[in-house]
PDB file of N, CA and C in Angstrom:
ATOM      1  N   UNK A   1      18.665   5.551   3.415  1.00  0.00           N
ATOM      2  CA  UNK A   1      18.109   6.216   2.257  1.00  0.00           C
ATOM      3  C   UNK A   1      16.949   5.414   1.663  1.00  0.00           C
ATOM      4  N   UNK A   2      17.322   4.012   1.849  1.00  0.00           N
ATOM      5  CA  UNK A   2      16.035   3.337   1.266  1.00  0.00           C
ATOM      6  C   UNK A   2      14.585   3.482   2.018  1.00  0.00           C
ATOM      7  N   UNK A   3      15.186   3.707   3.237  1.00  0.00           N
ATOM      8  CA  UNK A   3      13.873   3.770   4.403  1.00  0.00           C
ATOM      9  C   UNK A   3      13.397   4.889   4.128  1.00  0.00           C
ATOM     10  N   UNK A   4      13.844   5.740   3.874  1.00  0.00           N
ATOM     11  CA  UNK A   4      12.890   7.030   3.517  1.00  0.00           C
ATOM     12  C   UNK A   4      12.100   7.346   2.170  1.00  0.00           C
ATOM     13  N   UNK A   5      12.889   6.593   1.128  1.00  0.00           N
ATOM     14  CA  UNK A   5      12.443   6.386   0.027  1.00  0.00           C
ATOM     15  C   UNK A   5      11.089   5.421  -0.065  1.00  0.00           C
ATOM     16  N   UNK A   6      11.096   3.993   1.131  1.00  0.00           N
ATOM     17  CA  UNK A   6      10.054   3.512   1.080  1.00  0.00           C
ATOM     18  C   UNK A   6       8.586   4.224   1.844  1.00  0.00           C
ATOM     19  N   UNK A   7       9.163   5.125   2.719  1.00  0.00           N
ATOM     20  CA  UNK A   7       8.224   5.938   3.582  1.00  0.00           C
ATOM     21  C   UNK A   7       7.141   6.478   2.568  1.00  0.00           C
ATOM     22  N   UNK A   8       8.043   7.335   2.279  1.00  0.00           N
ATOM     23  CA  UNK A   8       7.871   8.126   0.930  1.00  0.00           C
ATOM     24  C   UNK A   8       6.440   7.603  -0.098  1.00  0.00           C
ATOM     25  N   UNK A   9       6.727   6.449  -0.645  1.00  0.00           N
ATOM     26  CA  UNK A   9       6.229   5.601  -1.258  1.00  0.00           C
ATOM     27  C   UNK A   9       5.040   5.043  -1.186  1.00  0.00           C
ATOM     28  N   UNK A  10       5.418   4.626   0.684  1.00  0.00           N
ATOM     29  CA  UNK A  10       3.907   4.036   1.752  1.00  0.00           C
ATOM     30  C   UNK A  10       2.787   5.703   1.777  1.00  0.00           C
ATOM     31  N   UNK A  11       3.393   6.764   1.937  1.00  0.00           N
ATOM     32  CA  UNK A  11       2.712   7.968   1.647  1.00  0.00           C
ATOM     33  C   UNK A  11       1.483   7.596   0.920  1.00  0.00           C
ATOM     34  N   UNK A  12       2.420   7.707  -0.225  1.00  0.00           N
ATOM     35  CA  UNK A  12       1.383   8.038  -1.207  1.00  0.00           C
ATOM     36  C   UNK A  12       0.707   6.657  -2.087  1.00  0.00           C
ATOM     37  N   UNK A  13       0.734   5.863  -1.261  1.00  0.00           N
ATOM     38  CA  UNK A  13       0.462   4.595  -1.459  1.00  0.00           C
ATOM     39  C   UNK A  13      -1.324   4.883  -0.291  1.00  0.00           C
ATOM     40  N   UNK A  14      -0.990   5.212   1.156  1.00  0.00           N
ATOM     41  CA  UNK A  14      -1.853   5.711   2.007  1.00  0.00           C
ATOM     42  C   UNK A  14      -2.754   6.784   1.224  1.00  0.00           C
ATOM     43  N   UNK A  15      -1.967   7.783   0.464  1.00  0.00           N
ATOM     44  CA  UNK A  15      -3.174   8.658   0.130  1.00  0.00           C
ATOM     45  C   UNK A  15      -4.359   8.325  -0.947  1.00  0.00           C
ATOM     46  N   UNK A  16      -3.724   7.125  -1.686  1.00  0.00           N
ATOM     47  CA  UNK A  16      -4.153   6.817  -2.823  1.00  0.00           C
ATOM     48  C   UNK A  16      -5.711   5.869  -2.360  1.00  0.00           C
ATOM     49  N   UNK A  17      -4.905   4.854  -1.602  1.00  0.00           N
ATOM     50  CA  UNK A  17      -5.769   3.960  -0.632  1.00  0.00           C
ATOM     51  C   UNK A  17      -6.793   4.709   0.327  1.00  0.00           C
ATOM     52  N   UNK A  18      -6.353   5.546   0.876  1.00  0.00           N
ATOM     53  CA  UNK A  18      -8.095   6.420   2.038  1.00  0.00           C
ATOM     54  C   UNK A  18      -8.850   6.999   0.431  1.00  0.00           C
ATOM     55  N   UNK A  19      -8.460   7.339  -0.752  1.00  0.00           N
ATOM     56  CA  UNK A  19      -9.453   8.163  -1.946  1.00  0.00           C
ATOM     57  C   UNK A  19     -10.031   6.152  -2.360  1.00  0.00           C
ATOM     58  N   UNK A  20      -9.511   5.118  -2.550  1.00  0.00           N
ATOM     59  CA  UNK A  20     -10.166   4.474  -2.848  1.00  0.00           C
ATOM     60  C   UNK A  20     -11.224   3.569  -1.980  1.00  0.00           C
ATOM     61  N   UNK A  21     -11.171   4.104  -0.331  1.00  0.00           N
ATOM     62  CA  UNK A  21     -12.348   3.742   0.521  1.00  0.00           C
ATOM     63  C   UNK A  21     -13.755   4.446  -0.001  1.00  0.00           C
ATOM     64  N   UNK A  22     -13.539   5.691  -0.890  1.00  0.00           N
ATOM     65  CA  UNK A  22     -15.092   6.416  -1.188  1.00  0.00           C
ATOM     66  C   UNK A  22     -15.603   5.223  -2.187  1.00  0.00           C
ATOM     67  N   UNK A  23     -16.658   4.918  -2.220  1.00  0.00           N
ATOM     68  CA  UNK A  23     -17.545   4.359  -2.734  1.00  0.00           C
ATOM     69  C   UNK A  23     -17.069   4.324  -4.377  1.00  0.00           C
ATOM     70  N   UNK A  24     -17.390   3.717  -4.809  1.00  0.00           N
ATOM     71  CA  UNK A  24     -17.373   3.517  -6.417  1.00  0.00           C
ATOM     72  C   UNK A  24     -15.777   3.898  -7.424  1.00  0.00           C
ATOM     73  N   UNK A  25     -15.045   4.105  -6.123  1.00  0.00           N
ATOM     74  CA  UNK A  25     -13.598   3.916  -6.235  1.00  0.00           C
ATOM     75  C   UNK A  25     -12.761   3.348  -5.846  1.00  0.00           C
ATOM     76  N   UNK A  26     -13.033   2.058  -5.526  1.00  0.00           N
ATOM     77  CA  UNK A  26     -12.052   1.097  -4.959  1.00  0.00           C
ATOM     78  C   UNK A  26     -11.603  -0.012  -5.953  1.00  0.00           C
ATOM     79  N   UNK A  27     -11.984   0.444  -7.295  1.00  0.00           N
ATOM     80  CA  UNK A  27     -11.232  -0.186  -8.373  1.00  0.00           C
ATOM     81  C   UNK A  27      -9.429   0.522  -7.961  1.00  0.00           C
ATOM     82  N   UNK A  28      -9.411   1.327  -7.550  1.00  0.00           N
ATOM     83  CA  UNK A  28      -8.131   2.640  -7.279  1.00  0.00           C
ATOM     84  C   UNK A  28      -7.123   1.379  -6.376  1.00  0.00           C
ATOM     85  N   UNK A  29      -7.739   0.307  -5.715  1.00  0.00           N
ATOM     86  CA  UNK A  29      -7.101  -0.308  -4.651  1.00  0.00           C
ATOM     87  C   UNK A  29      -6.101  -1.600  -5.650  1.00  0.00           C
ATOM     88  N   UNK A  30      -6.324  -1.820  -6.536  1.00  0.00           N
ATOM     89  CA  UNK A  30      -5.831  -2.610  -7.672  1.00  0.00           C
ATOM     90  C   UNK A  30      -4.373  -1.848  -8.448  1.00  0.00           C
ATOM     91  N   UNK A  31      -4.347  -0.525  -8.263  1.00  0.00           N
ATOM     92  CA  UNK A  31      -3.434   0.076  -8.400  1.00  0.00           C
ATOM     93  C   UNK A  31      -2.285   0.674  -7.497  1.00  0.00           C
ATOM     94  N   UNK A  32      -3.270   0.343  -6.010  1.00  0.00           N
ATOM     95  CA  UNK A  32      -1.745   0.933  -4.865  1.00  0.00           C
ATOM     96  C   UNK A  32      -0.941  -0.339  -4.474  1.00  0.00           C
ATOM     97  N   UNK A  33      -1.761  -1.541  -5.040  1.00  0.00           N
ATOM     98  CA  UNK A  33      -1.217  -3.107  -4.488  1.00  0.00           C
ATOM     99  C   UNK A  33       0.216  -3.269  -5.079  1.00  0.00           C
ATOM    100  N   UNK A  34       0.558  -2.951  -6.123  1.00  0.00           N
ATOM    101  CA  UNK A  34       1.726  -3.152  -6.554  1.00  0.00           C
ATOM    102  C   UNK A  34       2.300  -1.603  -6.762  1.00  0.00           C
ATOM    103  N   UNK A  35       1.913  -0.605  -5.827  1.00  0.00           N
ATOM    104  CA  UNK A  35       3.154   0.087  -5.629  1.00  0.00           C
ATOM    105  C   UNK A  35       3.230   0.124  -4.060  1.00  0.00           C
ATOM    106  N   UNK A  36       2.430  -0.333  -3.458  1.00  0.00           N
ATOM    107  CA  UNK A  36       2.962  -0.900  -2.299  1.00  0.00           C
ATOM    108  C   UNK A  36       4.187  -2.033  -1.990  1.00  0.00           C
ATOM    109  N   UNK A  37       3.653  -2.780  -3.013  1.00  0.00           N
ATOM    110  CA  UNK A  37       5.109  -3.767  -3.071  1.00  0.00           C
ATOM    111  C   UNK A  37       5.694  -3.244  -3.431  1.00  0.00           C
ATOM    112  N   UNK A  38       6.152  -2.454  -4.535  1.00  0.00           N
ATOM    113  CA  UNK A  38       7.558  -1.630  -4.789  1.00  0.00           C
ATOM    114  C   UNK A  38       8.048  -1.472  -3.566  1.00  0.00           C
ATOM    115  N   UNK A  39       7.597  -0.253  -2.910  1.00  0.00           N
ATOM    116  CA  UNK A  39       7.771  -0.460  -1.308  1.00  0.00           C
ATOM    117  C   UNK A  39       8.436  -0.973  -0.012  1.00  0.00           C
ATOM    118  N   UNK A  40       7.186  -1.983  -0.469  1.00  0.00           N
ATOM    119  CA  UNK A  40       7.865  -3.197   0.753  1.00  0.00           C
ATOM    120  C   UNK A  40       8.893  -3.739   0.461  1.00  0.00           C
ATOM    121  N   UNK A  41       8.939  -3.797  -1.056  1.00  0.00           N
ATOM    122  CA  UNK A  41      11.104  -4.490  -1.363  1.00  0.00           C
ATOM    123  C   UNK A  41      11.538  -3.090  -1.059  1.00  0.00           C
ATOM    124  N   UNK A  42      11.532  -2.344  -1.160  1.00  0.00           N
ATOM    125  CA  UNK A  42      12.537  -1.073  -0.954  1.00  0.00           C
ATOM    126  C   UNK A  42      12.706  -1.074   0.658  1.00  0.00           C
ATOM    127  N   UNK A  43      11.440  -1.220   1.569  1.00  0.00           N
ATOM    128  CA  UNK A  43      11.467  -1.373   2.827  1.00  0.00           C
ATOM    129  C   UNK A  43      12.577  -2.772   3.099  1.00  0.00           C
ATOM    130  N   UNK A  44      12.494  -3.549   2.310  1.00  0.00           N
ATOM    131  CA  UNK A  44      13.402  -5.003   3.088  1.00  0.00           C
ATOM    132  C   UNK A  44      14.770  -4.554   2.589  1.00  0.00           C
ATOM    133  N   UNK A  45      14.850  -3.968   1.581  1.00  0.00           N
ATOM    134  CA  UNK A  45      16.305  -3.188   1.484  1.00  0.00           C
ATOM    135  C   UNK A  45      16.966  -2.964   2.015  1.00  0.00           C
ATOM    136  N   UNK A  46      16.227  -1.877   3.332  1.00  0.00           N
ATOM    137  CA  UNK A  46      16.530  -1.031   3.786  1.00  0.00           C
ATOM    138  C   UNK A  46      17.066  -2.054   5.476  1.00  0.00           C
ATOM    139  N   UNK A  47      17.661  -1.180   6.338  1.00  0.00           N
ATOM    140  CA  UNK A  47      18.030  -1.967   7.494  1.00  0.00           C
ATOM    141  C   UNK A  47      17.070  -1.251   8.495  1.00  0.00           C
ATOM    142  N   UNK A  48      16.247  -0.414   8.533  1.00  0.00           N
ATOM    143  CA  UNK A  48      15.066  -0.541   9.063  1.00  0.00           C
ATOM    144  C   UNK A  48      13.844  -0.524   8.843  1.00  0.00           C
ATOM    145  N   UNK A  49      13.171  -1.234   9.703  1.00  0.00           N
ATOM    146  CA  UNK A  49      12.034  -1.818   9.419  1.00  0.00           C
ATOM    147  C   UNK A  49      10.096  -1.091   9.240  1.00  0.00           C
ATOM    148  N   UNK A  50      10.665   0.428   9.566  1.00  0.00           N
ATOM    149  CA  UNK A  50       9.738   1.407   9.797  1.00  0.00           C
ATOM    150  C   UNK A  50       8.829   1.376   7.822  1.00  0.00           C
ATOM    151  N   UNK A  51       9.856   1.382   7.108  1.00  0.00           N
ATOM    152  CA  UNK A  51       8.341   1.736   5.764  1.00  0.00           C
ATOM    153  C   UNK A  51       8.408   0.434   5.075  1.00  0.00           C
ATOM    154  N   UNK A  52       8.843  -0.613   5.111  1.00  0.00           N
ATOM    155  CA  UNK A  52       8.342  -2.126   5.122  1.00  0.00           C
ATOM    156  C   UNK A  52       7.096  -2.526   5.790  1.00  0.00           C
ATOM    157  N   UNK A  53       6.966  -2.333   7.231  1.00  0.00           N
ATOM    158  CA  UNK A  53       5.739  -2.381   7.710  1.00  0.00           C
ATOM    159  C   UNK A  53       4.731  -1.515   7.548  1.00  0.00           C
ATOM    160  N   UNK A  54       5.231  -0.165   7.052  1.00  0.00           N
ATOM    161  CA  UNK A  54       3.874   0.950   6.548  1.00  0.00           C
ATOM    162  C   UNK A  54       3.500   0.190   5.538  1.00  0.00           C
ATOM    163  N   UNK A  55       4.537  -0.579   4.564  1.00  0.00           N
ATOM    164  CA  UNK A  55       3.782  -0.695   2.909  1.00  0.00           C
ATOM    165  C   UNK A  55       2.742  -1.932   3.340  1.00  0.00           C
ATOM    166  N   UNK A  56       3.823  -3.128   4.585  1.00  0.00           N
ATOM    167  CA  UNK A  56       2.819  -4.429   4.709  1.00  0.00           C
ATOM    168  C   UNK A  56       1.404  -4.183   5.026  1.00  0.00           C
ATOM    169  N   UNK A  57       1.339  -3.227   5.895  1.00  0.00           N
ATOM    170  CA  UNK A  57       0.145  -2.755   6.332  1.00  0.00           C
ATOM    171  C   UNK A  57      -0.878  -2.113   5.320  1.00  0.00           C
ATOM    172  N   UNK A  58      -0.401  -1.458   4.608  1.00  0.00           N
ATOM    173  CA  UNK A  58      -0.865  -1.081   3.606  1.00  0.00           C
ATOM    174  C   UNK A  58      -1.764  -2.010   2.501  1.00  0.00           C
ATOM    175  N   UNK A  59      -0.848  -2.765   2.278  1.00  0.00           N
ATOM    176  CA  UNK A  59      -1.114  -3.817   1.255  1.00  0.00           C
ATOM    177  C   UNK A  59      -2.191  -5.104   2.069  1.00  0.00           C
ATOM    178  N   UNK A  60      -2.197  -4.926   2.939  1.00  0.00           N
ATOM    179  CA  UNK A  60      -3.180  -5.637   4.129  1.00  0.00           C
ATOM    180  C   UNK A  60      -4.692  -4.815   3.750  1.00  0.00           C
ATOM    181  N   UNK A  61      -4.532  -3.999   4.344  1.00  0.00           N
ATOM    182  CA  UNK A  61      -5.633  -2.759   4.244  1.00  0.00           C
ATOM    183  C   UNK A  61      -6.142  -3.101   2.476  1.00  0.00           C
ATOM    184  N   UNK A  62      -5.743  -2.848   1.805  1.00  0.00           N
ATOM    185  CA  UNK A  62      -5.969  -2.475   0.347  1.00  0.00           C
ATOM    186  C   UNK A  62      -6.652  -4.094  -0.051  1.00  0.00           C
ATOM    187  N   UNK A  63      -5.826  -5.221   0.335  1.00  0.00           N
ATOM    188  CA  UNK A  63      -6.410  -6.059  -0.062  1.00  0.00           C
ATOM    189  C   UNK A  63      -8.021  -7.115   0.756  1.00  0.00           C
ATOM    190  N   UNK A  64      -7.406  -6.032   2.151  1.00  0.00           N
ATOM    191  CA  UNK A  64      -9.153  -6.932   2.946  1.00  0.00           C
ATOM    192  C   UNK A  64     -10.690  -5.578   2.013  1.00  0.00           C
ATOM    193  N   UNK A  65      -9.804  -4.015   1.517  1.00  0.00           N
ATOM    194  CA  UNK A  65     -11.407  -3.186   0.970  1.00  0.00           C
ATOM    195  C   UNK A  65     -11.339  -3.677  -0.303  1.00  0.00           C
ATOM    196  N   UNK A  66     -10.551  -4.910  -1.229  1.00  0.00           N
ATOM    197  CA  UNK A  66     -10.986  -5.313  -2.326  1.00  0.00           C
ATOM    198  C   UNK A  66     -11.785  -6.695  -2.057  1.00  0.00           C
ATOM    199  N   UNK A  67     -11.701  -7.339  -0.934  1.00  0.00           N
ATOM    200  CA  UNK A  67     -12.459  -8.674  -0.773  1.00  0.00           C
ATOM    201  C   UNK A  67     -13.583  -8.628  -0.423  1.00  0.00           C
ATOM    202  N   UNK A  68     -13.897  -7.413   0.606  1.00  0.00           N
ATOM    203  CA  UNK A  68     -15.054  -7.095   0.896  1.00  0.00           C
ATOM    204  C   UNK A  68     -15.778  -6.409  -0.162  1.00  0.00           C
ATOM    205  N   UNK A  69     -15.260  -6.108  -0.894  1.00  0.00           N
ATOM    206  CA  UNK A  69     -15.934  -4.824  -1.787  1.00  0.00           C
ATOM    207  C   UNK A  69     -16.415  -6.076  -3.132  1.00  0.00           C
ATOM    208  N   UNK A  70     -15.972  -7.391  -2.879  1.00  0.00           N
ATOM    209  CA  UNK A  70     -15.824  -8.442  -4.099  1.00  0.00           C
ATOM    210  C   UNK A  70     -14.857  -8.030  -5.485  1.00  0.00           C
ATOM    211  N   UNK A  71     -14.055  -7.385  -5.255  1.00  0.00           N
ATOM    212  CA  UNK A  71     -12.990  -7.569  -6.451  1.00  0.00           C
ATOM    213  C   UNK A  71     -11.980  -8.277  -6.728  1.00  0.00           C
ATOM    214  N   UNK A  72     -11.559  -9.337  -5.623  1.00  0.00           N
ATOM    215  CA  UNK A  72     -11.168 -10.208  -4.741  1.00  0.00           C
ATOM    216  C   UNK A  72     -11.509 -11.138  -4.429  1.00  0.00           C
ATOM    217  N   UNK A  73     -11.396 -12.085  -5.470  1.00  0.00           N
ATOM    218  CA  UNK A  73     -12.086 -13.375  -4.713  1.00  0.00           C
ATOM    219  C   UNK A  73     -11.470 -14.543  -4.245  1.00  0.00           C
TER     220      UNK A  73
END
């Protein structure tokens, strides 16, 4: 139940993250970082490992378009 709940989560964590790749919205990436971690503890919760690694990945992604983008230093 937790694994689906974190799926769930990595979703819309993903949808939030591809709207903050458009230009002049990647302030948006400051806001999926910590519901990605929600996430990823809900993913280590869980006894499989499928939306732990969506959120890690996630939170990977989100934090290399804030370093490049310099919001991130």
């Amino acid at each position: 139940m937790l694994n689906i709940l974190s799926i769930l989560v990595g979703l819309l964590v993903l949808l939030f993250t591809l709207i903050g790749f458009i230009p002049f919205l990647g302030w948006l990436n400051w806001l999926t970082i910590p519901f990605g971690i929600v996430g990823l503890a809900l993913g280590a919760m869980s006894s499989h490992k499928t939306g732990r690694n969506l959120n890690l990945v996630l939170i990977i992604v989100c934090a290399i378009r804030l370093f490049l983008g310099g919001g991130l230093i």
